[in-house]
N, C-alpha and C. Protein backbone atom coordinates (compact mmCIF):
# COMPACT_ATOMS: atom_id res chain seq x y z
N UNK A 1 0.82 -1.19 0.00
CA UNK A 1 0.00 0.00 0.00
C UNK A 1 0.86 1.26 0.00
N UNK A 2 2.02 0.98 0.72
CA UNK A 2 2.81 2.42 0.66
C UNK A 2 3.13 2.77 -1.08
N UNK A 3 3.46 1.96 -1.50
CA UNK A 3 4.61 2.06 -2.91
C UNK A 3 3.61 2.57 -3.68
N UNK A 4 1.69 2.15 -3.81
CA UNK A 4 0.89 2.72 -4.30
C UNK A 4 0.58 3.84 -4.14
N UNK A 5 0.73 4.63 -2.12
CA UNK A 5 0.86 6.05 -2.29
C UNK A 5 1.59 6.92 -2.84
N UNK A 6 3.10 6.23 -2.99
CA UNK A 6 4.67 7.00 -3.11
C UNK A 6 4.40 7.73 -4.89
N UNK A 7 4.03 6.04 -5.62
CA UNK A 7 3.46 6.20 -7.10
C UNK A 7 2.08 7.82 -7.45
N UNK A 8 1.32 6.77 -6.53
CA UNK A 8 -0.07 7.96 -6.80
C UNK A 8 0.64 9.58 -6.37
N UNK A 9 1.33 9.63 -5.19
CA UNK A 9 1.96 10.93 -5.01
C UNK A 9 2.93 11.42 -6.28
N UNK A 10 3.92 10.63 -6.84
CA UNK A 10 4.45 11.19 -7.90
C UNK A 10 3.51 11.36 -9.13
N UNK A 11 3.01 11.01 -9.29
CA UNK A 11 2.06 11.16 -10.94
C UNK A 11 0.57 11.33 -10.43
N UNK A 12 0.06 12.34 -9.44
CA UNK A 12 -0.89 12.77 -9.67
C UNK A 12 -1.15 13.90 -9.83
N UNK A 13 -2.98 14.14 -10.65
CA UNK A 13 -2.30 15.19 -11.63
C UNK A 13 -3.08 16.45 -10.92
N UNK A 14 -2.96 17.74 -11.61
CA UNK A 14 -2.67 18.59 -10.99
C UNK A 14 -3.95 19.34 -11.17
N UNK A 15 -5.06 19.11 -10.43
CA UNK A 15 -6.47 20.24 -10.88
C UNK A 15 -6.46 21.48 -10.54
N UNK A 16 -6.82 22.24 -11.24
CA UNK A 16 -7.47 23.92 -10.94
C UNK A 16 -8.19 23.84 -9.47
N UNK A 17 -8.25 24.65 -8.64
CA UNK A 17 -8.89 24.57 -7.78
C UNK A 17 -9.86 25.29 -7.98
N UNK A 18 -11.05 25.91 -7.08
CA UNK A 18 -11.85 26.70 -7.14
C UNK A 18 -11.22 28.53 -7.16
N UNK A 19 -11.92 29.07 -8.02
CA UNK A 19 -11.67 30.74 -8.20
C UNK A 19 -11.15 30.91 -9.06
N UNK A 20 -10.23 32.45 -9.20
CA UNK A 20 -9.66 32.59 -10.03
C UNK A 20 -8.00 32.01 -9.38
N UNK A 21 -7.86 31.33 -8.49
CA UNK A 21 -6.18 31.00 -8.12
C UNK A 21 -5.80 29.36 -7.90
N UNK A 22 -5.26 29.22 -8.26
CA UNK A 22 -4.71 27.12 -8.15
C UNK A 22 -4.46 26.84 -7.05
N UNK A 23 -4.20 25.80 -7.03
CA UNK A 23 -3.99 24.96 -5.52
C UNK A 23 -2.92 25.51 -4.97
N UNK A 24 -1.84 26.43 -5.86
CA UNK A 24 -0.73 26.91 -4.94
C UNK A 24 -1.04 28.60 -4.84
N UNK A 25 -1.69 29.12 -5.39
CA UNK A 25 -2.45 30.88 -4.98
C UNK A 25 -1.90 31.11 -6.04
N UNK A 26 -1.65 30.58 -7.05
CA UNK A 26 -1.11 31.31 -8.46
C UNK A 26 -2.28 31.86 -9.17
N UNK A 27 -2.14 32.96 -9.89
CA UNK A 27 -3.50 33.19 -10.63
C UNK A 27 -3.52 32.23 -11.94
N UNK A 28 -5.09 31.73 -12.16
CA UNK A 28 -5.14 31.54 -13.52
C UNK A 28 -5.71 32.74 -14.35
N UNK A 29 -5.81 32.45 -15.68
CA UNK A 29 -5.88 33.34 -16.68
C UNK A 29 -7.83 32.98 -16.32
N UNK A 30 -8.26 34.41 -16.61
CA UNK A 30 -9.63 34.44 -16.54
C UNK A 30 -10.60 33.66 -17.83
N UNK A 31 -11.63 33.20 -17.99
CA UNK A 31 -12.03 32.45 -19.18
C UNK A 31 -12.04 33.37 -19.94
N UNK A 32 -12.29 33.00 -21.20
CA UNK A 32 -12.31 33.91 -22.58
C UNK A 32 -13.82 34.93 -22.32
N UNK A 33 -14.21 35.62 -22.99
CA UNK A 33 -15.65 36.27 -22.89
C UNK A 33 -15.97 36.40 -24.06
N UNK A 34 -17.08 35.64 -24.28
CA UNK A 34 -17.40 35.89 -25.89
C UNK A 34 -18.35 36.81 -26.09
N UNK A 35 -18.11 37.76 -27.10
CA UNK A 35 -18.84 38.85 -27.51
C UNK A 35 -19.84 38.07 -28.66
N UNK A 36 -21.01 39.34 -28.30
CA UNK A 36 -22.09 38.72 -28.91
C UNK A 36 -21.99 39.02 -30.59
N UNK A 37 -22.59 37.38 -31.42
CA UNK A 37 -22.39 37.66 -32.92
C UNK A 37 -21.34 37.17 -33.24
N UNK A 38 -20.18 36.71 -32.46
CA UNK A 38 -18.87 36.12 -32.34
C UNK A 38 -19.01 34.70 -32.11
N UNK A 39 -18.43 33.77 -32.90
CA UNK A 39 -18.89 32.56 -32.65
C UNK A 39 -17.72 32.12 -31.44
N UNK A 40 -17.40 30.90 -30.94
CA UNK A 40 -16.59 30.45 -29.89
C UNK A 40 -15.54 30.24 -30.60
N UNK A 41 -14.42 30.03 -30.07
CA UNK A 41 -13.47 29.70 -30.45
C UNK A 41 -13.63 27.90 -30.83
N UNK A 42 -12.64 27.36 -31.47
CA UNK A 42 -13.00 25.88 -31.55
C UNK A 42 -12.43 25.40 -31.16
N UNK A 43 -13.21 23.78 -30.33
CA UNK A 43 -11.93 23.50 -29.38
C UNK A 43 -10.91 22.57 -29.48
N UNK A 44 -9.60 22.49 -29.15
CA UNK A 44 -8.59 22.36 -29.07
C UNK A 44 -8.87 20.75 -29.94
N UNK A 45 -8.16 20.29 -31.31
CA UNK A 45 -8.07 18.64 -31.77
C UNK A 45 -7.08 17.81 -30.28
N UNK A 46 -7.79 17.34 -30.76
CA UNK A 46 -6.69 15.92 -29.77
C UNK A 46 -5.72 15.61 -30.45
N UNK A 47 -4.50 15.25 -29.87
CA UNK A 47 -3.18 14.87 -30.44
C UNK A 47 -2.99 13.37 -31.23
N UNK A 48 -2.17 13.52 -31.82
CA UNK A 48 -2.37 12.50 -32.63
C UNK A 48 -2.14 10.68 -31.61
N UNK A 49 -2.45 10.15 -31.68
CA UNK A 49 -2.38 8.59 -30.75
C UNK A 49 -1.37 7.78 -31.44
N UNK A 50 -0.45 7.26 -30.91
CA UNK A 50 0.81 6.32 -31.76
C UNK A 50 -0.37 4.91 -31.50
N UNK A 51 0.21 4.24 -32.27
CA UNK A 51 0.05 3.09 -32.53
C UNK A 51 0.26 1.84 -30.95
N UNK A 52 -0.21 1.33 -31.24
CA UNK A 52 0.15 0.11 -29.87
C UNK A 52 0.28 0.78 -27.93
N UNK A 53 0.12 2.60 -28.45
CA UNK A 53 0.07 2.94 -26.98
C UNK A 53 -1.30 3.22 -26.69
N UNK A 54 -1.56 2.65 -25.81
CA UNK A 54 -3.29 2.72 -24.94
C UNK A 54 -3.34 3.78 -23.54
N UNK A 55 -1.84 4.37 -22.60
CA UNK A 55 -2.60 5.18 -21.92
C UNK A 55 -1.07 4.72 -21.20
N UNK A 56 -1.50 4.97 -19.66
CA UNK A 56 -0.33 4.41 -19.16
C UNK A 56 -0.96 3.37 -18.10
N UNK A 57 -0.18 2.70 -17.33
CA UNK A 57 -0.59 1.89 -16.37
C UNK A 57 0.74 1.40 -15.08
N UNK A 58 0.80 0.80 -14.49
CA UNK A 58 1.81 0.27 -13.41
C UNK A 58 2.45 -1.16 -13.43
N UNK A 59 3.43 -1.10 -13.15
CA UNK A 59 3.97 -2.48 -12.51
C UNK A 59 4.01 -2.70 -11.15
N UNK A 60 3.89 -3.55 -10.17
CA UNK A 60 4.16 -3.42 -9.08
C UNK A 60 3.92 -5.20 -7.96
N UNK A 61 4.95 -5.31 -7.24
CA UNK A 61 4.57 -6.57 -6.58
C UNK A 61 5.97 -6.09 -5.59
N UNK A 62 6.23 -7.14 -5.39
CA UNK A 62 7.12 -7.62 -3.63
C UNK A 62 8.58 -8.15 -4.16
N UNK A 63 9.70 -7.56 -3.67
CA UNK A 63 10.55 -8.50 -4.26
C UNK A 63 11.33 -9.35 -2.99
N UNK A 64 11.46 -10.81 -2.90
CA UNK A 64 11.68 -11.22 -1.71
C UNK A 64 13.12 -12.33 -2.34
N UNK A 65 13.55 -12.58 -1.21
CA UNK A 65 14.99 -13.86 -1.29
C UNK A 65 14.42 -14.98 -1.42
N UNK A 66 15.20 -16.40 -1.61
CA UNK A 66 14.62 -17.25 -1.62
C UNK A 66 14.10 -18.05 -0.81
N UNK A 67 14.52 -17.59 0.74
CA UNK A 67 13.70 -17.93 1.91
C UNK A 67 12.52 -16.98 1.98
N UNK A 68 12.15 -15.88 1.32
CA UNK A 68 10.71 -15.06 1.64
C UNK A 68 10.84 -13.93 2.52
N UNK A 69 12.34 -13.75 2.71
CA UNK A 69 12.58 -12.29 3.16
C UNK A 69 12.14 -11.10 2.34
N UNK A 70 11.70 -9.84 2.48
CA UNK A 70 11.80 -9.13 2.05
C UNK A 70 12.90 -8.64 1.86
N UNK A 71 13.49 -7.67 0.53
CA UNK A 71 14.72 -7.37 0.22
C UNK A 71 14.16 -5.78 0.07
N UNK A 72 14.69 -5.28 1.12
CA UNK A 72 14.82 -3.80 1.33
C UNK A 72 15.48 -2.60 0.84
N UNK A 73 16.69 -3.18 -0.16
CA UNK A 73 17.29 -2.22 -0.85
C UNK A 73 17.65 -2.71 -2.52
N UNK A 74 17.02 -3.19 -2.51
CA UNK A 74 16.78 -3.23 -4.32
C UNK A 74 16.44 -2.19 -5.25
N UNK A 75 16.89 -1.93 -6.38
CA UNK A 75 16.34 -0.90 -7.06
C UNK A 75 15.68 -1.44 -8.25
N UNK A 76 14.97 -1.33 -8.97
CA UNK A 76 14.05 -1.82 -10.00
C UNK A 76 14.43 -0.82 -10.97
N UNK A 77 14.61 -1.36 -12.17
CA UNK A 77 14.26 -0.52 -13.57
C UNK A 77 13.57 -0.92 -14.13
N UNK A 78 12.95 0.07 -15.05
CA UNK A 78 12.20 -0.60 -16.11
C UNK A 78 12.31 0.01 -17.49
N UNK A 79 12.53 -0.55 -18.74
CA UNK A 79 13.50 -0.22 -19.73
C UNK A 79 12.66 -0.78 -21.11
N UNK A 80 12.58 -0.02 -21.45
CA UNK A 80 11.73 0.09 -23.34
C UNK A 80 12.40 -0.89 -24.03
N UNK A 81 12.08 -1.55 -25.20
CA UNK A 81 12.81 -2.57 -25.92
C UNK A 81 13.74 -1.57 -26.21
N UNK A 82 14.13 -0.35 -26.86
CA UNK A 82 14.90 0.23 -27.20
C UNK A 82 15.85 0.94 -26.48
N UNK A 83 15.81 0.30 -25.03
CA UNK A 83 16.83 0.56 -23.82
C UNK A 83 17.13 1.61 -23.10
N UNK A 84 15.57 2.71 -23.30
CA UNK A 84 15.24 4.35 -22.62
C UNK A 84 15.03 3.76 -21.42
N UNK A 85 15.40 3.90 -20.33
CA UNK A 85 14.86 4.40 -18.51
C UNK A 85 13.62 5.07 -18.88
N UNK A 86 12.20 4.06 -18.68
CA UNK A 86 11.25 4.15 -17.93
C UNK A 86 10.82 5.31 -16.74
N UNK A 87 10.99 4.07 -15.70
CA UNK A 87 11.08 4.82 -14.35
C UNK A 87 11.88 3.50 -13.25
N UNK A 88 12.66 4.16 -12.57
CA UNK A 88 13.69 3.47 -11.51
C UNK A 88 12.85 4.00 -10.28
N UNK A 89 13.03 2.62 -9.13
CA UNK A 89 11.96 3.19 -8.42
C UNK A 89 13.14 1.84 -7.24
N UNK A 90 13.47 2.07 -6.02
CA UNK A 90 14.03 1.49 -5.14
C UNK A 90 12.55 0.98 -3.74
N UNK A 91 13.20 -0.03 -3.08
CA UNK A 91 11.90 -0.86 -2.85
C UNK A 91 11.98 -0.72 -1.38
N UNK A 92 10.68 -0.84 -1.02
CA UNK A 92 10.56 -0.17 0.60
C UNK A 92 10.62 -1.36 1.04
N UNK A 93 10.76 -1.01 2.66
CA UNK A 93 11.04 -1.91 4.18
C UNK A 93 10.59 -3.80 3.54
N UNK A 94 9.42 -3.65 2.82
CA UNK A 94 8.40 -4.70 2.87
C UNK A 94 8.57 -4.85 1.72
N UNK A 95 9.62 -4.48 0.87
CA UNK A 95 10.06 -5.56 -0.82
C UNK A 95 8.98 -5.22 -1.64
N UNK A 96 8.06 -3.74 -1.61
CA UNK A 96 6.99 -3.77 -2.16
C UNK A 96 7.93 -2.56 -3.22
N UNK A 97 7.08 -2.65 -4.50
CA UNK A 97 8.05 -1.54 -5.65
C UNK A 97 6.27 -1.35 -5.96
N UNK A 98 6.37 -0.46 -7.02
CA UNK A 98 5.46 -0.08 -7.84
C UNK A 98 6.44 0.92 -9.19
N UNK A 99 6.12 0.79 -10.54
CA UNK A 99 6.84 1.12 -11.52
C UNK A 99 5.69 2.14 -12.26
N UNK A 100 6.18 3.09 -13.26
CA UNK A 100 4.52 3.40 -14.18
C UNK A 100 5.04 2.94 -15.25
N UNK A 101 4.32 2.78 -16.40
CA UNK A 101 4.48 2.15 -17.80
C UNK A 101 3.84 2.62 -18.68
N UNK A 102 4.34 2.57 -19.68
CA UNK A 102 3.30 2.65 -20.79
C UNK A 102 2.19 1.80 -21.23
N UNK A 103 1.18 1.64 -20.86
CA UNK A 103 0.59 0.15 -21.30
C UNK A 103 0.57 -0.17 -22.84
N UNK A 104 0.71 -1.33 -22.73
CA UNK A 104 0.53 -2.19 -24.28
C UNK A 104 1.77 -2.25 -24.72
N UNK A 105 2.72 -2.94 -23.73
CA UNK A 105 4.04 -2.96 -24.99
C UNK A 105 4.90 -4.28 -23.84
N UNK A 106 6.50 -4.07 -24.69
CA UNK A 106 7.19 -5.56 -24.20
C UNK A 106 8.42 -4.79 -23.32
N UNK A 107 8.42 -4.87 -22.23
CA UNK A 107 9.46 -4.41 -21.70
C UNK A 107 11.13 -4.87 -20.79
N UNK A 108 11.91 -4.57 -20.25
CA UNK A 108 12.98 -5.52 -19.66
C UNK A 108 12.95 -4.63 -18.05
N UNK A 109 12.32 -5.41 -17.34
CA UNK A 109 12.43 -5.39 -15.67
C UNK A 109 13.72 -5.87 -15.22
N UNK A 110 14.69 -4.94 -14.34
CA UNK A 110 16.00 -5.41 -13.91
C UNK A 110 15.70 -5.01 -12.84
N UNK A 111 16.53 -5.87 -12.05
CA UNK A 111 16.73 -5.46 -10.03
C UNK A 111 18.39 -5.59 -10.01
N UNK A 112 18.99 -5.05 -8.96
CA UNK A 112 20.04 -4.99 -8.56
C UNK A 112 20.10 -4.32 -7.21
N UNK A 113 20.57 -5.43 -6.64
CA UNK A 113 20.86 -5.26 -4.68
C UNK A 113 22.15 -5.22 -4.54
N UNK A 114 22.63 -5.26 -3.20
CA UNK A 114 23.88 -5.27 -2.87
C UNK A 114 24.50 -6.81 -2.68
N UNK A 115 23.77 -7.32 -1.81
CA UNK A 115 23.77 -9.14 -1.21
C UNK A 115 23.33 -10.06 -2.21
N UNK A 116 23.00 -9.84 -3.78
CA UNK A 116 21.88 -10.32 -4.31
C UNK A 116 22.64 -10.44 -5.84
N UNK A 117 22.35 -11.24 -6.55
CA UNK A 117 22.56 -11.58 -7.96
C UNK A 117 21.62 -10.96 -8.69
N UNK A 118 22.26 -9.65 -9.68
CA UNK A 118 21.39 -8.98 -10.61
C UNK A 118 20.04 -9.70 -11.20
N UNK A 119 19.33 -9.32 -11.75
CA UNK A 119 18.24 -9.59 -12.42
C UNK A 119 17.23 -9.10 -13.31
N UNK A 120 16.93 -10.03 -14.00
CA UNK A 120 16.31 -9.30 -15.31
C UNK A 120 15.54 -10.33 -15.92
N UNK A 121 14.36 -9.57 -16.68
CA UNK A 121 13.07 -10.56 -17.13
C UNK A 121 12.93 -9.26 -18.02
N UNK A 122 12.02 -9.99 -19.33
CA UNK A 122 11.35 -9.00 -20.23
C UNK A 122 10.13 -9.78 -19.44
N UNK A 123 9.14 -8.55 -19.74
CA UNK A 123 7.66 -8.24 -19.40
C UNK A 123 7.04 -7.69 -20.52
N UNK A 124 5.51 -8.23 -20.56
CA UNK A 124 4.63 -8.07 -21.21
C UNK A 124 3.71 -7.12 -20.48
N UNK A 125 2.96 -5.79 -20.85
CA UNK A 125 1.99 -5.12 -20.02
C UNK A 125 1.31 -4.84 -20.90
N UNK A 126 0.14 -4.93 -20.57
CA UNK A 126 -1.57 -5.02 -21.01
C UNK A 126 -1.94 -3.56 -20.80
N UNK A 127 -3.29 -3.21 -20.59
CA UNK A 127 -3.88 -1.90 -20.33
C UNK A 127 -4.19 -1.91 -18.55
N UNK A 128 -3.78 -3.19 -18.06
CA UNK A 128 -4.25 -3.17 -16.75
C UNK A 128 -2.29 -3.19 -15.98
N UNK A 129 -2.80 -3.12 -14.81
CA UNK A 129 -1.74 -3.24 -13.67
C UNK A 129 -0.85 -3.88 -13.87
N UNK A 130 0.39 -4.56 -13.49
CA UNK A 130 0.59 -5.67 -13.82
C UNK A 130 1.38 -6.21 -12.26
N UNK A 131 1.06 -7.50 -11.93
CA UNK A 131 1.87 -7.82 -10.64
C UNK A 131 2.51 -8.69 -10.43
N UNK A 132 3.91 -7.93 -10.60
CA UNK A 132 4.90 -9.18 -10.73
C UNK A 132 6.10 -9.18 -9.46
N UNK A 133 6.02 -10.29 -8.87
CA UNK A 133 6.92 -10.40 -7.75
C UNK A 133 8.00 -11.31 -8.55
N UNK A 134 9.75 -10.43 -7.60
CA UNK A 134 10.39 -11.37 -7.77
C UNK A 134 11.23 -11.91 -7.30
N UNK A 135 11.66 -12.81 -6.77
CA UNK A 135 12.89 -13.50 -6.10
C UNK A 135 14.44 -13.46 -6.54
N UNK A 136 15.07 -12.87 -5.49
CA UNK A 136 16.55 -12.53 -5.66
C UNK A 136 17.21 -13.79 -5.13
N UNK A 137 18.35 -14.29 -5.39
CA UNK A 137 19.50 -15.22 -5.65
C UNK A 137 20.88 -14.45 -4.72
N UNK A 138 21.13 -15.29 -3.77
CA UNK A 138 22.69 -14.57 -3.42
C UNK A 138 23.25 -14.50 -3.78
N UNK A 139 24.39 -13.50 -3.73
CA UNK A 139 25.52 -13.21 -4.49
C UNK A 139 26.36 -13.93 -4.26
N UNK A 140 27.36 -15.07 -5.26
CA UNK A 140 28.21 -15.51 -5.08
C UNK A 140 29.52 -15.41 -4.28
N UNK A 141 29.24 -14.24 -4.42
CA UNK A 141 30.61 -13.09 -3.56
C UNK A 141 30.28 -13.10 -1.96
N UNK A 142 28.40 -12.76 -1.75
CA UNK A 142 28.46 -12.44 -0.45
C UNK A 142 28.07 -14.13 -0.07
N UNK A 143 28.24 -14.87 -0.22
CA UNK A 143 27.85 -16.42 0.03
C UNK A 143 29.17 -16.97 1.29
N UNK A 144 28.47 -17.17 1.91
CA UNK A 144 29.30 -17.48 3.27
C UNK A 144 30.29 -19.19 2.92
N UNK A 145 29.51 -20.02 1.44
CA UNK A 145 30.24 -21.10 1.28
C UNK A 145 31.39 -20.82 0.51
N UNK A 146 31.78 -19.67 0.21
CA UNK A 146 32.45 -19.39 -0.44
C UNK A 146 33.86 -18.70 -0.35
N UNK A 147 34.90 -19.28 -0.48
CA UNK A 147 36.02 -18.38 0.51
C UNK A 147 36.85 -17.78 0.00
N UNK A 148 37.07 -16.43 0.60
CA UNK A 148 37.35 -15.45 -0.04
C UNK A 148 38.62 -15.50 -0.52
């Protein structure tokens, strides 16, 4: 539930408040006034829509070890087939992340901890949520069977 506030706090959007001033006392511009015999102005076309994009949507689940610890300092990326940074988003107390996305496309989810063997999956996201938990691997290095 936190990672859903942290998300909803970064990307929510920004309404006019009541009057002529915004949620921060800034003025807005007063509406137009149409004189009579004057038709309205027309309103604004919508932008053009790419292909295969539907809107945006989230990633988000738990990332835990292979005993079911939560892993508290992981960072998550999330990365376009064409290898642009998304959004990087590091994972709270309780291994919970939440990502935003573009919906409708194929993407590459990576984690990287400190104690933990990198990781990476391509992902598929739909127009809905998507919830994907994932399990980290120790690091060979920090592996106690292992001598230094």
């Amino acid at each position: 539930m936190e990672a859903w506030a942290r998300w909803r706090h970064r990307h929510k959007p920004v309404v006019p408040g009541p009057g002529p001033q915004d949620r921060l006392g800034r003025r807005r511009p007063s509406p137009a006034v149409e004189a009579p015999g004057v038709p309205p102005a027309p309103a604004p076309a919508e932008p053009p829509k790419e292909e295969g994009v539907f809107g945006a949507t989230v990633v988000h689940g738990f990332v835990r070890t292979e005993e079911g610890e939560p892993v508290a300092d992981a960072v998550l990326t999330l990365l376009s087939p064409g290898g642009e940074r998304l959004d990087r988003v590091a994972t709270l107390a309780d291994g919970s992340y939440i990502l935003s996305a573009r919906a409708g496309g194929s993407y590459l989810l990576a984690a990287v901890s400190r104690a933990h063997e990198p990781w990476t999956r391509h992902i598929t996201v739909g127009g809905e949520p998507l919830v994907h938990d994932l399990t980290l691997s120790p690091s060979e290095a920090a592996s106690p069977s292992r001598p230094a």
